[in-house]
C-alpha atoms as a PDB file:
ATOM      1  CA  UNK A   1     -11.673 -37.521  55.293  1.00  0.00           C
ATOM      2  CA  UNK A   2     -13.296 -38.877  52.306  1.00  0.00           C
ATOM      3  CA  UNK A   3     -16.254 -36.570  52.174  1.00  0.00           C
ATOM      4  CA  UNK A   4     -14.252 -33.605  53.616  1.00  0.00           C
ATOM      5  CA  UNK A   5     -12.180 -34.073  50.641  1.00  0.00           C
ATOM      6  CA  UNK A   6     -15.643 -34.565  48.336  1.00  0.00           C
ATOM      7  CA  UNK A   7     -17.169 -31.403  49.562  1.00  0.00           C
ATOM      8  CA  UNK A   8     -14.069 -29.551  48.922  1.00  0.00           C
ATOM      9  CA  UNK A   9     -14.039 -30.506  45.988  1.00  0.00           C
ATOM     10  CA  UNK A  10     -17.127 -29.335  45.039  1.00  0.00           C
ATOM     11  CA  UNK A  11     -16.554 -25.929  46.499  1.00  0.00           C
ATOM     12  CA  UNK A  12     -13.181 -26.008  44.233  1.00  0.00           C
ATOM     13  CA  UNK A  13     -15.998 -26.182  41.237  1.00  0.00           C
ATOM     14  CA  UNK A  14     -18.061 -23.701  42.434  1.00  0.00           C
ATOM     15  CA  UNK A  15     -15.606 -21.053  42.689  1.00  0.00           C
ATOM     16  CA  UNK A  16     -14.652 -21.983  39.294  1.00  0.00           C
ATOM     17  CA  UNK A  17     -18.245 -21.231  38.198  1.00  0.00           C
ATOM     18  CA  UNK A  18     -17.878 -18.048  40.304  1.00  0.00           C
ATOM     19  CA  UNK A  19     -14.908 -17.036  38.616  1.00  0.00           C
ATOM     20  CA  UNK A  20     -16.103 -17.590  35.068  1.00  0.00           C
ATOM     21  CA  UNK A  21     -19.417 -15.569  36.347  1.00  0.00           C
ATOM     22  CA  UNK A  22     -17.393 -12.427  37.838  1.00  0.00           C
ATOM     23  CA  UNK A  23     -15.298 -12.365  34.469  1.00  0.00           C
ATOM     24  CA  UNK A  24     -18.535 -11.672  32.685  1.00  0.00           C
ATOM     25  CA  UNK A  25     -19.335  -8.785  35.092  1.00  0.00           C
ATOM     26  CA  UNK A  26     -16.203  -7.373  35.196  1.00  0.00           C
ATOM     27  CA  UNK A  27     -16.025  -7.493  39.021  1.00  0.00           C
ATOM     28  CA  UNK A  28     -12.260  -7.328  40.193  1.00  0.00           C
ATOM     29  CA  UNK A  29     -12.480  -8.127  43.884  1.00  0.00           C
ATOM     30  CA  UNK A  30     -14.918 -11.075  43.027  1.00  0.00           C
ATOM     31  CA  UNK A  31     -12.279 -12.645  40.412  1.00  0.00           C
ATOM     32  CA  UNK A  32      -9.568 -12.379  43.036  1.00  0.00           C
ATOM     33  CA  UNK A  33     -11.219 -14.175  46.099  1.00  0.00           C
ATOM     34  CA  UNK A  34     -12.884 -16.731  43.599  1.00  0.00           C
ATOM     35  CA  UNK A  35      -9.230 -17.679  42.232  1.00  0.00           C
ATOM     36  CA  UNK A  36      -7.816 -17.661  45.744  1.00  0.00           C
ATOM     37  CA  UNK A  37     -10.942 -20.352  46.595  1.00  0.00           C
ATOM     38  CA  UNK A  38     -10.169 -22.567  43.957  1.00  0.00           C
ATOM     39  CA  UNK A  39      -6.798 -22.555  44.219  1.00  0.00           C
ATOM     40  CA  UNK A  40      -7.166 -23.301  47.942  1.00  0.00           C
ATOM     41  CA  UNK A  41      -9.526 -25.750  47.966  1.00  0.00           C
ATOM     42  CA  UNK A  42      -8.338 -27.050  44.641  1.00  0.00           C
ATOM     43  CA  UNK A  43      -4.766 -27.563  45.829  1.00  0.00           C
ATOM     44  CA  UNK A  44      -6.299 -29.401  49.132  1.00  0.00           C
ATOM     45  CA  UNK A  45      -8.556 -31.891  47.647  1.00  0.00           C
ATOM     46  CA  UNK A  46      -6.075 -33.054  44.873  1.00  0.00           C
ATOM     47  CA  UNK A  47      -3.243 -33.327  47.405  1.00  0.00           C
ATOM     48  CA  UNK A  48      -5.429 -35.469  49.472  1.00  0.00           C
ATOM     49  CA  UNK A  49      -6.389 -37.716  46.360  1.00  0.00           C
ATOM     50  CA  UNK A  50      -2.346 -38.304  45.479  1.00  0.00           C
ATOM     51  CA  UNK A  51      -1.051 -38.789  49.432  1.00  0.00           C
ATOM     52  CA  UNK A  52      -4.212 -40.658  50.325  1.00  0.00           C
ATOM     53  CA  UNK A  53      -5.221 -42.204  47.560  1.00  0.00           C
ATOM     54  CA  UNK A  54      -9.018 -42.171  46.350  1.00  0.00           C
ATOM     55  CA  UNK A  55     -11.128 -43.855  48.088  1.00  0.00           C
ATOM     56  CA  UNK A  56      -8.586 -43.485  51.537  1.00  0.00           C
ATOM     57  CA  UNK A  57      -6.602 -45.916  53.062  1.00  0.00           C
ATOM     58  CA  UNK A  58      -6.793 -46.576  56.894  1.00  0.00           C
ATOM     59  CA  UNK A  59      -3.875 -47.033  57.648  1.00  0.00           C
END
């Protein structure tokens, strides 16, 4: 789970990048699924982090 949660993490950063990048070209339909990514993945990695704890416990 830890580097499930890692590389979802970094995909949470990456549509923030995305996002910031779809602003500047005025591209509607690319702001909307870039905000639904990072929320998404977002949400999922830092609910992980706070019920799992960082790095994971076991048990």
């Amino acid at each position: 789970m830890n580097l499930l949660m890692i590389i979802f993490g970094l995909i949470a950063i990456l549509a923030v990048v995305g996002t910031v990048q779809a602003f500047k070209e005025r591209n509607a339909l690319s702001v909307v699924f870039n905000l639904g990514a990072a929320v998404v993945f977002g949400g999922f990695t830092i609910a992980t982090i706070v019920f799992q704890g960082f790095p994971p416990t076991l048990h």
